[in-house]
Structure formats: C-alpha cells, structure tokens
PDB file of N, CA and C in Angstrom:
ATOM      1  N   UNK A   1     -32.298 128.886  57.575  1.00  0.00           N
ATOM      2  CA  UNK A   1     -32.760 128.167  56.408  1.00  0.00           C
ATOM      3  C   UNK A   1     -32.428 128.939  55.122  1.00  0.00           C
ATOM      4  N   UNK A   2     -32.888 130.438  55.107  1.00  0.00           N
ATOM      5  CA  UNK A   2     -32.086 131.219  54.207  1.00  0.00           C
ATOM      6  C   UNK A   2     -30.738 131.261  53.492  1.00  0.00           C
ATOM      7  N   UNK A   3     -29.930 130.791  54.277  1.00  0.00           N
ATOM      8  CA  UNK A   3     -28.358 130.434  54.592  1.00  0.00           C
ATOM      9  C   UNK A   3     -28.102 129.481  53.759  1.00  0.00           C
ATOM     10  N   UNK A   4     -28.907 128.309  54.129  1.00  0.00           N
ATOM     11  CA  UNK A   4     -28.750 127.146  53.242  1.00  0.00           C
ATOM     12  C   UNK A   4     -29.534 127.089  51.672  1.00  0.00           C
ATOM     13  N   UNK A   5     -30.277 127.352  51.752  1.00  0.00           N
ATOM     14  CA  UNK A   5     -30.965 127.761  50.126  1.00  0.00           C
ATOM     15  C   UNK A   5     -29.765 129.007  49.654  1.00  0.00           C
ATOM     16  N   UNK A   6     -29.334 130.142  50.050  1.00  0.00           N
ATOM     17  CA  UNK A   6     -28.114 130.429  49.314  1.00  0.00           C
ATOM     18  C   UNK A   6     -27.201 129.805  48.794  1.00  0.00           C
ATOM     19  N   UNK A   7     -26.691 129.033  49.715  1.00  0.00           N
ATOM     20  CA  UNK A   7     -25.365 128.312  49.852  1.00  0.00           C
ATOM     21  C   UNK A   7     -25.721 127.124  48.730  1.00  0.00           C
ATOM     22  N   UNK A   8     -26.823 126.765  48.656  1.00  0.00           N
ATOM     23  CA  UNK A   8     -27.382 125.592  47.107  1.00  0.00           C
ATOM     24  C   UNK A   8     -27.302 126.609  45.837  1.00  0.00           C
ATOM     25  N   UNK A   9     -27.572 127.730  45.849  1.00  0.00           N
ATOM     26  CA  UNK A   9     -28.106 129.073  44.919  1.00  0.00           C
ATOM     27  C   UNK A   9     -26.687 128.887  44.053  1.00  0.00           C
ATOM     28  N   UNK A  10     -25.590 129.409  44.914  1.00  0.00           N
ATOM     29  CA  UNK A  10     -24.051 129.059  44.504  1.00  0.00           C
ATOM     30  C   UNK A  10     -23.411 128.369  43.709  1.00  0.00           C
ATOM     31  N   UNK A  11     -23.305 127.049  44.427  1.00  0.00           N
ATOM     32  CA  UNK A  11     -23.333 125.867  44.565  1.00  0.00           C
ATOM     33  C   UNK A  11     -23.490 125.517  42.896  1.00  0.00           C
ATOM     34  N   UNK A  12     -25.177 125.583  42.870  1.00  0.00           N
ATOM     35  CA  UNK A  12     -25.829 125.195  41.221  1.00  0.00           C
ATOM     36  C   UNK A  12     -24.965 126.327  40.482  1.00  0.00           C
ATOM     37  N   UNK A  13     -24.744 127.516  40.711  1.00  0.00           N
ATOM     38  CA  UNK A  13     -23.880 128.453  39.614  1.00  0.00           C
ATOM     39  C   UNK A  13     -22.602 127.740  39.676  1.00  0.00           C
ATOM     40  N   UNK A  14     -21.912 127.866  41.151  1.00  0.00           N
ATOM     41  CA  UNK A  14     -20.333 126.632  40.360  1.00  0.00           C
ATOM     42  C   UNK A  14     -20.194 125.431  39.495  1.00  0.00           C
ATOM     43  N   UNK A  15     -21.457 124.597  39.844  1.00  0.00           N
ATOM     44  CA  UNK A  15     -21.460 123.462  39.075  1.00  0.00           C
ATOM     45  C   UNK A  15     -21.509 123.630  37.565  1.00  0.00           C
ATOM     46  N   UNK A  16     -22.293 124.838  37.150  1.00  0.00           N
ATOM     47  CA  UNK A  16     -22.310 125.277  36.111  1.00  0.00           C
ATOM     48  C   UNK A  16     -21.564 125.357  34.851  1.00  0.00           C
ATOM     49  N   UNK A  17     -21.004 126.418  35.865  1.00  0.00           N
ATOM     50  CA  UNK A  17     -19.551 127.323  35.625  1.00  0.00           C
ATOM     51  C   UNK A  17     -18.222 126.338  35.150  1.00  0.00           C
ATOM     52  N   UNK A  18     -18.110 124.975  35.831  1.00  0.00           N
ATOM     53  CA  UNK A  18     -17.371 124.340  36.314  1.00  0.00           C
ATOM     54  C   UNK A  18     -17.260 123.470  34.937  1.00  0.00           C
ATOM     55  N   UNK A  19     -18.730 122.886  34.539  1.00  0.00           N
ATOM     56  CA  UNK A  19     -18.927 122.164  33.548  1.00  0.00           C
ATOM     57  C   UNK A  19     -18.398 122.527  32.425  1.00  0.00           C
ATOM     58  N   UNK A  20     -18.401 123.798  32.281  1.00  0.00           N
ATOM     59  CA  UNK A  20     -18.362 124.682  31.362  1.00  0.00           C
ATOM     60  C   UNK A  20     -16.775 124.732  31.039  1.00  0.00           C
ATOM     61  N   UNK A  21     -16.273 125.414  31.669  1.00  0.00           N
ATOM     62  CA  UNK A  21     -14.933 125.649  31.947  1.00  0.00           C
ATOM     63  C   UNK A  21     -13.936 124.463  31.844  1.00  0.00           C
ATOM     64  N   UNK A  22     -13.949 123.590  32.401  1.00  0.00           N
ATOM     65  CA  UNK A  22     -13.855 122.154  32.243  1.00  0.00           C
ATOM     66  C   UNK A  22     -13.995 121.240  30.806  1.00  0.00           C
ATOM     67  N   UNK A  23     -15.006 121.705  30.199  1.00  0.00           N
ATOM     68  CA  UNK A  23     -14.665 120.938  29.184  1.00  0.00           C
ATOM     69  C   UNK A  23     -14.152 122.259  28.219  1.00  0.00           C
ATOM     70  N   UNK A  24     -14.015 123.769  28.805  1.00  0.00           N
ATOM     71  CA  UNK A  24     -13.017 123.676  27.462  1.00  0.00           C
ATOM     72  C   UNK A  24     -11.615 124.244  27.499  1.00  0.00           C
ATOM     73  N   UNK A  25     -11.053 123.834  28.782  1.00  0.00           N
ATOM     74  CA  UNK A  25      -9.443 123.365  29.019  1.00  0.00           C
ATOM     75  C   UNK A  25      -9.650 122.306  28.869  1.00  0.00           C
ATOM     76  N   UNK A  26     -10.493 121.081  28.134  1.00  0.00           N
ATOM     77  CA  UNK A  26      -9.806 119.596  28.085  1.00  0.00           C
ATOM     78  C   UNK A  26      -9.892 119.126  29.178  1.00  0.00           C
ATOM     79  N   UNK A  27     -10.520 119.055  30.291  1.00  0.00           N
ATOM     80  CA  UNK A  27     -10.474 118.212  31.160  1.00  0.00           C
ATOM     81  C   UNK A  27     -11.777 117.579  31.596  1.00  0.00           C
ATOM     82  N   UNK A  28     -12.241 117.373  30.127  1.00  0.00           N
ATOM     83  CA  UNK A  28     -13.704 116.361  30.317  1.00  0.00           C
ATOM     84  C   UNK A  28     -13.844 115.916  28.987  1.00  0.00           C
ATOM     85  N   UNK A  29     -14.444 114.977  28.773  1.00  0.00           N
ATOM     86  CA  UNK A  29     -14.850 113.943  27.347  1.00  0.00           C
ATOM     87  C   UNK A  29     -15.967 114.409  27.002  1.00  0.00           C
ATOM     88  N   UNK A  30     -17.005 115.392  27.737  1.00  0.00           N
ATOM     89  CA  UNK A  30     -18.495 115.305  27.405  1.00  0.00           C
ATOM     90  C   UNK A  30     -18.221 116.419  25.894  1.00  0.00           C
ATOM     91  N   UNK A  31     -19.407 115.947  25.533  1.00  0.00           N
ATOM     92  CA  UNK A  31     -19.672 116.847  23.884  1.00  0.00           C
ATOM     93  C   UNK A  31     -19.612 118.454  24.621  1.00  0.00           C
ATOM     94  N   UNK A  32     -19.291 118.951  23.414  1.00  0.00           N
ATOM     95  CA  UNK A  32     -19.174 120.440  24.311  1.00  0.00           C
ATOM     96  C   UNK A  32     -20.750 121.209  23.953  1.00  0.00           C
ATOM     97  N   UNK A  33     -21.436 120.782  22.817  1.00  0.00           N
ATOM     98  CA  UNK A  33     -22.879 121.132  23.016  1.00  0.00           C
ATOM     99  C   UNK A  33     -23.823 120.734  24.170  1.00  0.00           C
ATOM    100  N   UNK A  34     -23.237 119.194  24.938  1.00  0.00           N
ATOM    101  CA  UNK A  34     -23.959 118.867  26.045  1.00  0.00           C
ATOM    102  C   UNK A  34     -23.107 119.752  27.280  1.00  0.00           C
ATOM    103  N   UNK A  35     -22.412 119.995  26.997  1.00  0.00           N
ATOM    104  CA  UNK A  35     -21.740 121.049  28.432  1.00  0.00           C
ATOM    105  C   UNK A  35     -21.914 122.344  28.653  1.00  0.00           C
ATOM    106  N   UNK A  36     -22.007 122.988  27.574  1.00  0.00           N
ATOM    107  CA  UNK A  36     -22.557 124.260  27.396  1.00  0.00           C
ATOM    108  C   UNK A  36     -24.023 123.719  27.813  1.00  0.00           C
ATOM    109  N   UNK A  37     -25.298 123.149  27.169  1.00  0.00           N
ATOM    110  CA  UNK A  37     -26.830 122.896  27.590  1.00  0.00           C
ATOM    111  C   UNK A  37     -26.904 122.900  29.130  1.00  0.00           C
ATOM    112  N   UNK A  38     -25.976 121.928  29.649  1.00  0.00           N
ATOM    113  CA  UNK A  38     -26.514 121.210  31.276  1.00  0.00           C
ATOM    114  C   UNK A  38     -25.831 122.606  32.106  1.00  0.00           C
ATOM    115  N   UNK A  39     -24.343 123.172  31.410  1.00  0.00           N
ATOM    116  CA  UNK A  39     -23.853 124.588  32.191  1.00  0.00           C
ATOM    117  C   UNK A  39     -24.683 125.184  32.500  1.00  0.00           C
ATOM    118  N   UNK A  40     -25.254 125.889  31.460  1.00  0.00           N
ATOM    119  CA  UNK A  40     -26.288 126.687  31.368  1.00  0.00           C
ATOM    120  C   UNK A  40     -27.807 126.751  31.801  1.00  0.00           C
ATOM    121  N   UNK A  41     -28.147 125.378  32.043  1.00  0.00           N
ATOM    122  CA  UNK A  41     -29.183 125.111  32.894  1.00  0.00           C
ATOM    123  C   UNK A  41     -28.964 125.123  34.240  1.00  0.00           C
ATOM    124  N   UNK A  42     -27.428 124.434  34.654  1.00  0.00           N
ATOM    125  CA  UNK A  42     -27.347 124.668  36.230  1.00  0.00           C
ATOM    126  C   UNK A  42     -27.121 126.365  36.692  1.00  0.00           C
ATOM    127  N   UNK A  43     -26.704 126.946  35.922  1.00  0.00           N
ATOM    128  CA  UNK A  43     -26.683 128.262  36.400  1.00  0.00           C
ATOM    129  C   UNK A  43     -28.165 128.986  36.339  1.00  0.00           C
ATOM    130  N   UNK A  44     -28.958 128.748  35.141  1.00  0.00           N
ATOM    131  CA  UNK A  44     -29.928 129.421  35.311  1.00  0.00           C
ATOM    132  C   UNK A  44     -30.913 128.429  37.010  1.00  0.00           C
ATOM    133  N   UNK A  45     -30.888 127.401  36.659  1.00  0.00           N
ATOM    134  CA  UNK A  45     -31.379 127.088  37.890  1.00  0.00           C
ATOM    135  C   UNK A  45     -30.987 127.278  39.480  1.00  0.00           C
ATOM    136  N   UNK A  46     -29.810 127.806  39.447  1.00  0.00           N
ATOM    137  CA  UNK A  46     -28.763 128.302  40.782  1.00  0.00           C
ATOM    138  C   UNK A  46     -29.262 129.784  40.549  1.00  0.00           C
ATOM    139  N   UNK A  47     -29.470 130.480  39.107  1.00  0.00           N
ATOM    140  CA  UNK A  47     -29.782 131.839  39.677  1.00  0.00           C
ATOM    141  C   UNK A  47     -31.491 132.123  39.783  1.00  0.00           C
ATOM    142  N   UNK A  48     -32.465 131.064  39.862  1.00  0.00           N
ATOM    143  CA  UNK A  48     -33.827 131.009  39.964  1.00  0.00           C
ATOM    144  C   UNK A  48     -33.782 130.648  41.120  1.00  0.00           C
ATOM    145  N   UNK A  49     -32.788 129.804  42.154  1.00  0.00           N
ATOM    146  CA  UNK A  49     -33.181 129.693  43.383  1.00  0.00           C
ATOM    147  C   UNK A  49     -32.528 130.311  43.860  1.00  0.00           C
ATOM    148  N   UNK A  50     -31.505 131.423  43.474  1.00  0.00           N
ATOM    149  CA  UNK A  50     -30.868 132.504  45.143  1.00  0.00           C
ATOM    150  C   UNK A  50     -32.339 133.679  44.450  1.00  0.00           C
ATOM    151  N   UNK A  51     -32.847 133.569  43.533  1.00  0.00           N
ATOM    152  CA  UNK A  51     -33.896 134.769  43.658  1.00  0.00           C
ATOM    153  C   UNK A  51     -34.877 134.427  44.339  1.00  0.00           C
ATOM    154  N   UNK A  52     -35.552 133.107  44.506  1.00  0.00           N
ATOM    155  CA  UNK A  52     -36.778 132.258  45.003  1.00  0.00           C
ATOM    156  C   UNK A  52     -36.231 132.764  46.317  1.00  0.00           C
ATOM    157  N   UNK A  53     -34.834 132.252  46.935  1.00  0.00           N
ATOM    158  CA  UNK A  53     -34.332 132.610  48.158  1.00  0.00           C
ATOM    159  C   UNK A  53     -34.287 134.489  48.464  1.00  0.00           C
ATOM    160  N   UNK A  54     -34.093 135.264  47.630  1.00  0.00           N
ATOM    161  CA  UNK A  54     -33.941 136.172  48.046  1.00  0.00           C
ATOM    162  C   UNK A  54     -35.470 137.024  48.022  1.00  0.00           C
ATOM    163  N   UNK A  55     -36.040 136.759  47.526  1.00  0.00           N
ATOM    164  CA  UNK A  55     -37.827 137.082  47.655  1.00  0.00           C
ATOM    165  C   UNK A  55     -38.050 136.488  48.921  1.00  0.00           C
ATOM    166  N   UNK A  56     -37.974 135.309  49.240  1.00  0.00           N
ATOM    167  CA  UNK A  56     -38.821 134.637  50.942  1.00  0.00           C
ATOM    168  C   UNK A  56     -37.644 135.595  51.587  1.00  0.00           C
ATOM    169  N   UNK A  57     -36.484 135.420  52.015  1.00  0.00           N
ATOM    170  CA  UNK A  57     -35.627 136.364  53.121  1.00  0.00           C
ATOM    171  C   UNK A  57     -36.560 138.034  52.938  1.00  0.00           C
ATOM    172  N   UNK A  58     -36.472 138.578  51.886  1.00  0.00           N
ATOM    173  CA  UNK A  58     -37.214 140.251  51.832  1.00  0.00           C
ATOM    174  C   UNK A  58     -38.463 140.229  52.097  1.00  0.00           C
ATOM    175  N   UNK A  59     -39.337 139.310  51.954  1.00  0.00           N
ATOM    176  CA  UNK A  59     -40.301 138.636  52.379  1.00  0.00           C
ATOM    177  C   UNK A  59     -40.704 138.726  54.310  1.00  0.00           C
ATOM    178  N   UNK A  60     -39.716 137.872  54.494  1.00  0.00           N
ATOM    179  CA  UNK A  60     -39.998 137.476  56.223  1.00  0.00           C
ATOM    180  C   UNK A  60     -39.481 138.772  56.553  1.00  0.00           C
ATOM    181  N   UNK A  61     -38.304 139.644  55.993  1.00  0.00           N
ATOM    182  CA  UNK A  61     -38.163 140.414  56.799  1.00  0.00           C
ATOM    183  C   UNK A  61     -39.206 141.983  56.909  1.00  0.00           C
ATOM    184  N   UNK A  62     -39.987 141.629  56.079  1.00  0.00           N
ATOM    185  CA  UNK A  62     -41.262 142.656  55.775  1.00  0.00           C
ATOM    186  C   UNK A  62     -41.966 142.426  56.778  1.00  0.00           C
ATOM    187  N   UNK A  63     -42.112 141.105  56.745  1.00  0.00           N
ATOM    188  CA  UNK A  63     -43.475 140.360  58.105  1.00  0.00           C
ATOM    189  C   UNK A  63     -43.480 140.514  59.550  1.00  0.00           C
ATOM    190  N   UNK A  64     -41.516 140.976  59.677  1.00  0.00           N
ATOM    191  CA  UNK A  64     -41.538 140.788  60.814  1.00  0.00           C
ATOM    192  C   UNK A  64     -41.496 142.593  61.052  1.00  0.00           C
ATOM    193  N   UNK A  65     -40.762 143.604  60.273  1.00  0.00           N
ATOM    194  CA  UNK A  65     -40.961 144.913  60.570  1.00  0.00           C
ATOM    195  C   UNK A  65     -42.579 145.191  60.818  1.00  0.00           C
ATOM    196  N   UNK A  66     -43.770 144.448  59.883  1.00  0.00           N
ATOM    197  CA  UNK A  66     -45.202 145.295  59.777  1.00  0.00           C
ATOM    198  C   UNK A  66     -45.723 144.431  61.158  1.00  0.00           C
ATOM    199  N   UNK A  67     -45.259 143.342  61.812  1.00  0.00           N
ATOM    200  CA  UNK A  67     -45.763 142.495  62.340  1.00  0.00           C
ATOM    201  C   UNK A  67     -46.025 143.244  63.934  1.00  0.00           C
ATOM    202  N   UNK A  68     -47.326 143.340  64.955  1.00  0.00           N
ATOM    203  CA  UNK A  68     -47.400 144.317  66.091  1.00  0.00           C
ATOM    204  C   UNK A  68     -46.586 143.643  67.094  1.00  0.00           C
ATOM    205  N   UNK A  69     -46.731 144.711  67.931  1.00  0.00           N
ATOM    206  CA  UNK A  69     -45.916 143.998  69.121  1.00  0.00           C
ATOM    207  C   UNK A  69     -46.281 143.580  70.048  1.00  0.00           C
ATOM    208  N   UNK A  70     -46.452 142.028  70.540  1.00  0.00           N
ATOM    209  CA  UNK A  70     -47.984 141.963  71.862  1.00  0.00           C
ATOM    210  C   UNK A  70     -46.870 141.764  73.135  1.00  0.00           C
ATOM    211  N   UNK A  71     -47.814 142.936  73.654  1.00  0.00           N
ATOM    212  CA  UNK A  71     -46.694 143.182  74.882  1.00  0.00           C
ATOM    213  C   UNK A  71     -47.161 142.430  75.796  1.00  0.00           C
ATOM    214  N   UNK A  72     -46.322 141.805  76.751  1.00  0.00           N
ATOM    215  CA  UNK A  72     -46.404 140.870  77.560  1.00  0.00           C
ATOM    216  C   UNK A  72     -46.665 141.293  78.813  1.00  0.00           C
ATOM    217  N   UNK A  73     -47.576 140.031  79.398  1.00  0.00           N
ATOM    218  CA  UNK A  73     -48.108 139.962  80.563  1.00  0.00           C
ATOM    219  C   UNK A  73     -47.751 140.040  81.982  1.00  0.00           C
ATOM    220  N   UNK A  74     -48.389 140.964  82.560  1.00  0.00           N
ATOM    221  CA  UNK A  74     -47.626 141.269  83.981  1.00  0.00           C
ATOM    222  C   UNK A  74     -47.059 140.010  84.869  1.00  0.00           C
ATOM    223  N   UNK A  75     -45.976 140.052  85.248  1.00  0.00           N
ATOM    224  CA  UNK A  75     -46.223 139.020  86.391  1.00  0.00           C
ATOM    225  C   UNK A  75     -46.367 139.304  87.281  1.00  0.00           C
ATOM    226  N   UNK A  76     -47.112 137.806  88.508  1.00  0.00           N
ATOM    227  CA  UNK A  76     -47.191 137.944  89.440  1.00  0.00           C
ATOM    228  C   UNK A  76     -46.602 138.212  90.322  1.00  0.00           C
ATOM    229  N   UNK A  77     -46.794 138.709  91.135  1.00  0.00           N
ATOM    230  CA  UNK A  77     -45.779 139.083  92.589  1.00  0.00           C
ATOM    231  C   UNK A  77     -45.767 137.775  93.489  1.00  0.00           C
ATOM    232  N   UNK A  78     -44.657 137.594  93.475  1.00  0.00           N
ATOM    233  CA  UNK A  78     -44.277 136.533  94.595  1.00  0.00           C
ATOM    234  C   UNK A  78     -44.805 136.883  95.985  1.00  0.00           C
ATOM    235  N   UNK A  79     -44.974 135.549  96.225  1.00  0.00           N
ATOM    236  CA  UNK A  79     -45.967 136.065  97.709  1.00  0.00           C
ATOM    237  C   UNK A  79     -47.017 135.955  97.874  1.00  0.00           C
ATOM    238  N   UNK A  80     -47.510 136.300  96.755  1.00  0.00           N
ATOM    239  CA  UNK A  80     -49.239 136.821  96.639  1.00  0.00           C
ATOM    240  C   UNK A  80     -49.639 135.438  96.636  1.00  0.00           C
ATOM    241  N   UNK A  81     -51.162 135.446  97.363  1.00  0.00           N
ATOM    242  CA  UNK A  81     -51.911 134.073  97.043  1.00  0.00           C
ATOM    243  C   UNK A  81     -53.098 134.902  96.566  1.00  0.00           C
ATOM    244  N   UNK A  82     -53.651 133.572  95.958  1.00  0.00           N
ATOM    245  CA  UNK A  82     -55.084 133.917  95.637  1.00  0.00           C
ATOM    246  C   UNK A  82     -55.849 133.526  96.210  1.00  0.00           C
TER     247      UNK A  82
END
C-alpha cells in the first residue's frame, strides 16, 4: 500500500512539473498565472502526500521492530490421543 501512495506522491509532482513546463515551451493555451497556481499546488500536494506516506511506512516499521514476539504453540504429537 506504501508503494502505491508513493507512486501517487510522484505522479502529483509530474503533473505539476508538467503543467508548468508545458505552458512555457508553448504547448498549452492556459494563462500562465493559472499554470504556475494549479503547478504549484500539484506539487506541493504530491510533496504532502510522499511525506504523509513516508511518516505511516517509518511509522509501521517502528511498530513492527518494538512489537514482542509471541512464540508459538507446541504441537501435538501425532499419535497421541486424549
């Protein structure tokens, strides 16, 4: 799941990036004050969710180092009745 909330994290920074870049080689009609605004929002919002993402991953992996270890139960011996 980590994987995929990165891979969106990206994603929102290319779209960004893209908008950006795009309109200023000329290869978009949008106002360049609205391309720079929405750029700049998709990146900050692509870099608020690989951090959201990278806090829960450092997160679980805390939970699972402090987390005990319940050691498992003998089995029975074949054979045996009760």
């Amino acid at each position: 799941m980590d994987l995929l909330r990165a891979v969106v994290a990206v994603y929102l920074i290319y779209l960004g990036v893209s908008l950006i870049l795009d309109r200023l080689a000329g290869r978009s009609d949008m106002a360049l004050w609205l391309a720079w605004v929405c750029g700049v929002l998709f990146v900050l919002a692509g870099a608020a969710f690989g951090w959201f993402t990278w806090r829960h991953f450092r997160a679980g992996k805390a939970a699972e180092e402090d987390a005990p270890e319940i050691p498992e139960a003998p089995e029975e011996e074949k054979g045996r009745s009760s």
